[in-house]
Protein backbone atom coordinates (compact mmCIF):
# COMPACT_ATOMS: atom_id res chain seq x y z
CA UNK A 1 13.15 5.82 8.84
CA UNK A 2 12.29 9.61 10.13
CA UNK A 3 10.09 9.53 12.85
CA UNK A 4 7.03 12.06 12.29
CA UNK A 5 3.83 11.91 10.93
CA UNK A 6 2.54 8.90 10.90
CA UNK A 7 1.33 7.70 7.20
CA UNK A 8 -0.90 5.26 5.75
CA UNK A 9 1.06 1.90 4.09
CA UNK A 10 -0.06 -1.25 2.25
CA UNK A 11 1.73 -4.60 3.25
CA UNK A 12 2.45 -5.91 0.27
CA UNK A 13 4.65 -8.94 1.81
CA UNK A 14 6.31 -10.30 4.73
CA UNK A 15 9.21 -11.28 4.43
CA UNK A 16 10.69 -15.12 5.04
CA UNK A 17 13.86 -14.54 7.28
CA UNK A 18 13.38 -14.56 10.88
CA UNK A 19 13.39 -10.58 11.08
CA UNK A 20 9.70 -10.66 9.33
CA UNK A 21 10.19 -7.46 7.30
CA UNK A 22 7.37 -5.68 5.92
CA UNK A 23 7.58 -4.82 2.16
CA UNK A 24 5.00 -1.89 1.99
CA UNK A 25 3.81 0.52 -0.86
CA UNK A 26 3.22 4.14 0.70
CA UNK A 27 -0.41 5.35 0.46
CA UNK A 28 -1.13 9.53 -0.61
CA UNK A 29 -4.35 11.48 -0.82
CA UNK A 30 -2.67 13.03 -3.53
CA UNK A 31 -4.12 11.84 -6.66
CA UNK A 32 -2.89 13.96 -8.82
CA UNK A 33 0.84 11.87 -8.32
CA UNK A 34 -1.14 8.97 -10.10
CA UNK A 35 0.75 7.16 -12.32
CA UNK A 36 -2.10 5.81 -14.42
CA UNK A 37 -2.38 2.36 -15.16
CA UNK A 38 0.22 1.63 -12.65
CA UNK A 39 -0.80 3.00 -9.26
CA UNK A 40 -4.08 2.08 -7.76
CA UNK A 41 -6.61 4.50 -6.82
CA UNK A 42 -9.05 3.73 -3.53
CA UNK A 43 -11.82 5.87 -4.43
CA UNK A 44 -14.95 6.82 -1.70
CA UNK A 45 -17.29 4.49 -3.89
CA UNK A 46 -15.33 1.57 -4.25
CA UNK A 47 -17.01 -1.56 -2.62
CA UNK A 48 -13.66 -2.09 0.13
CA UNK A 49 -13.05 1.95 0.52
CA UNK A 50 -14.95 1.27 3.96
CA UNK A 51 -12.69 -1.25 4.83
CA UNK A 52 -9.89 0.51 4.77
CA UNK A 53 -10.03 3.06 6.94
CA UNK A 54 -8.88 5.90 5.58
CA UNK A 55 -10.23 9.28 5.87
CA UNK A 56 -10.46 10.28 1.79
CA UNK A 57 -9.93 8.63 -1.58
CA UNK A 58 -6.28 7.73 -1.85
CA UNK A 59 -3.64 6.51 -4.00
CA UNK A 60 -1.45 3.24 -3.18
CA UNK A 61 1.97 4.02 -4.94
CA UNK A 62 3.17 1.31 -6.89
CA UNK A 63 6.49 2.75 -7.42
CA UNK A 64 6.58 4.12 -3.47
CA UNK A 65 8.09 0.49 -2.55
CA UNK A 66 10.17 0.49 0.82
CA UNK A 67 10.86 -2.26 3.53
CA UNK A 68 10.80 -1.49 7.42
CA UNK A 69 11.03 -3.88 10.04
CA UNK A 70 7.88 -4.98 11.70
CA UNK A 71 8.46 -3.49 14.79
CA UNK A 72 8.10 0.04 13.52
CA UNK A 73 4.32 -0.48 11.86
CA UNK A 74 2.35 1.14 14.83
CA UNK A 75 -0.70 -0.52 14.39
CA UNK A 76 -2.93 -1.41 11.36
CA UNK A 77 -5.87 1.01 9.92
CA UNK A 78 -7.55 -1.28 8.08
CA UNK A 79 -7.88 -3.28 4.63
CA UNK A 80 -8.46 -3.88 0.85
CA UNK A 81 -10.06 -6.67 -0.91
CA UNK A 82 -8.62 -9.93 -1.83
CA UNK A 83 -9.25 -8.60 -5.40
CA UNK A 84 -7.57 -5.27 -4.78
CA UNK A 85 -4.52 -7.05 -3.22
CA UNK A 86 -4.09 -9.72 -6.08
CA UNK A 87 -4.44 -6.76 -8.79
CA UNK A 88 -1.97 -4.54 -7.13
CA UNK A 89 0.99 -8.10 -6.40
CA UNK A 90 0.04 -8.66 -10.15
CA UNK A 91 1.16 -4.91 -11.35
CA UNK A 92 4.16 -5.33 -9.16
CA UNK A 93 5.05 -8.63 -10.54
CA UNK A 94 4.58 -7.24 -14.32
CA UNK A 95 6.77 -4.41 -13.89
CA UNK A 96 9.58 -6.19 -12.61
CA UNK A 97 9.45 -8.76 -15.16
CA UNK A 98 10.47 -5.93 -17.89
């Protein structure tokens, strides 16, 4: 990975080997990249948009998938609902399944 800016990520997993990678889905202010029905928007309004410390309404790209080891995650911003979290594992595990 580039070093650089440093961007906002979901952890979607960790994974089970003894390296503990990350399996993250990159996060964009850019809404307009939405792909609807598939990526999930964190609007200002929404109940856990507090909780997740970022700075304006943002998109969590589904299809944005990437694994890094743990050592490279910096430190963590903040989080999403339970709800949130199961909606977005449940999108991921539909679209593999086709």
């Amino acid at each position: 990975m580039k070093s650089g800016k440093l961007r906002p990520a979901l952890i979607i997993a960790i994974s089970p080997s003894r390296h503990r990678d990350l399996l993250l889905a990159l996060i964009s202010s850019r809404l307009h990249q939405a792909t609807l029905g598939f990526d999930e928007i964190i609007n200002t309004s929404d109940s856990d948009y507090i909780t997740t410390g970022l700075k304006v309404a943002s998109l969590i790209r589904l299809g944005r998938l990437t694994s890094v080891e743990s050592s490279v995650i910096n430190a963590g911003l903040g989080t999403i609902s339970p709800e949130r979290l199961i909606r977005i594992k449940n999108l991921l595990i539909n679209w593999l399944r086709k």
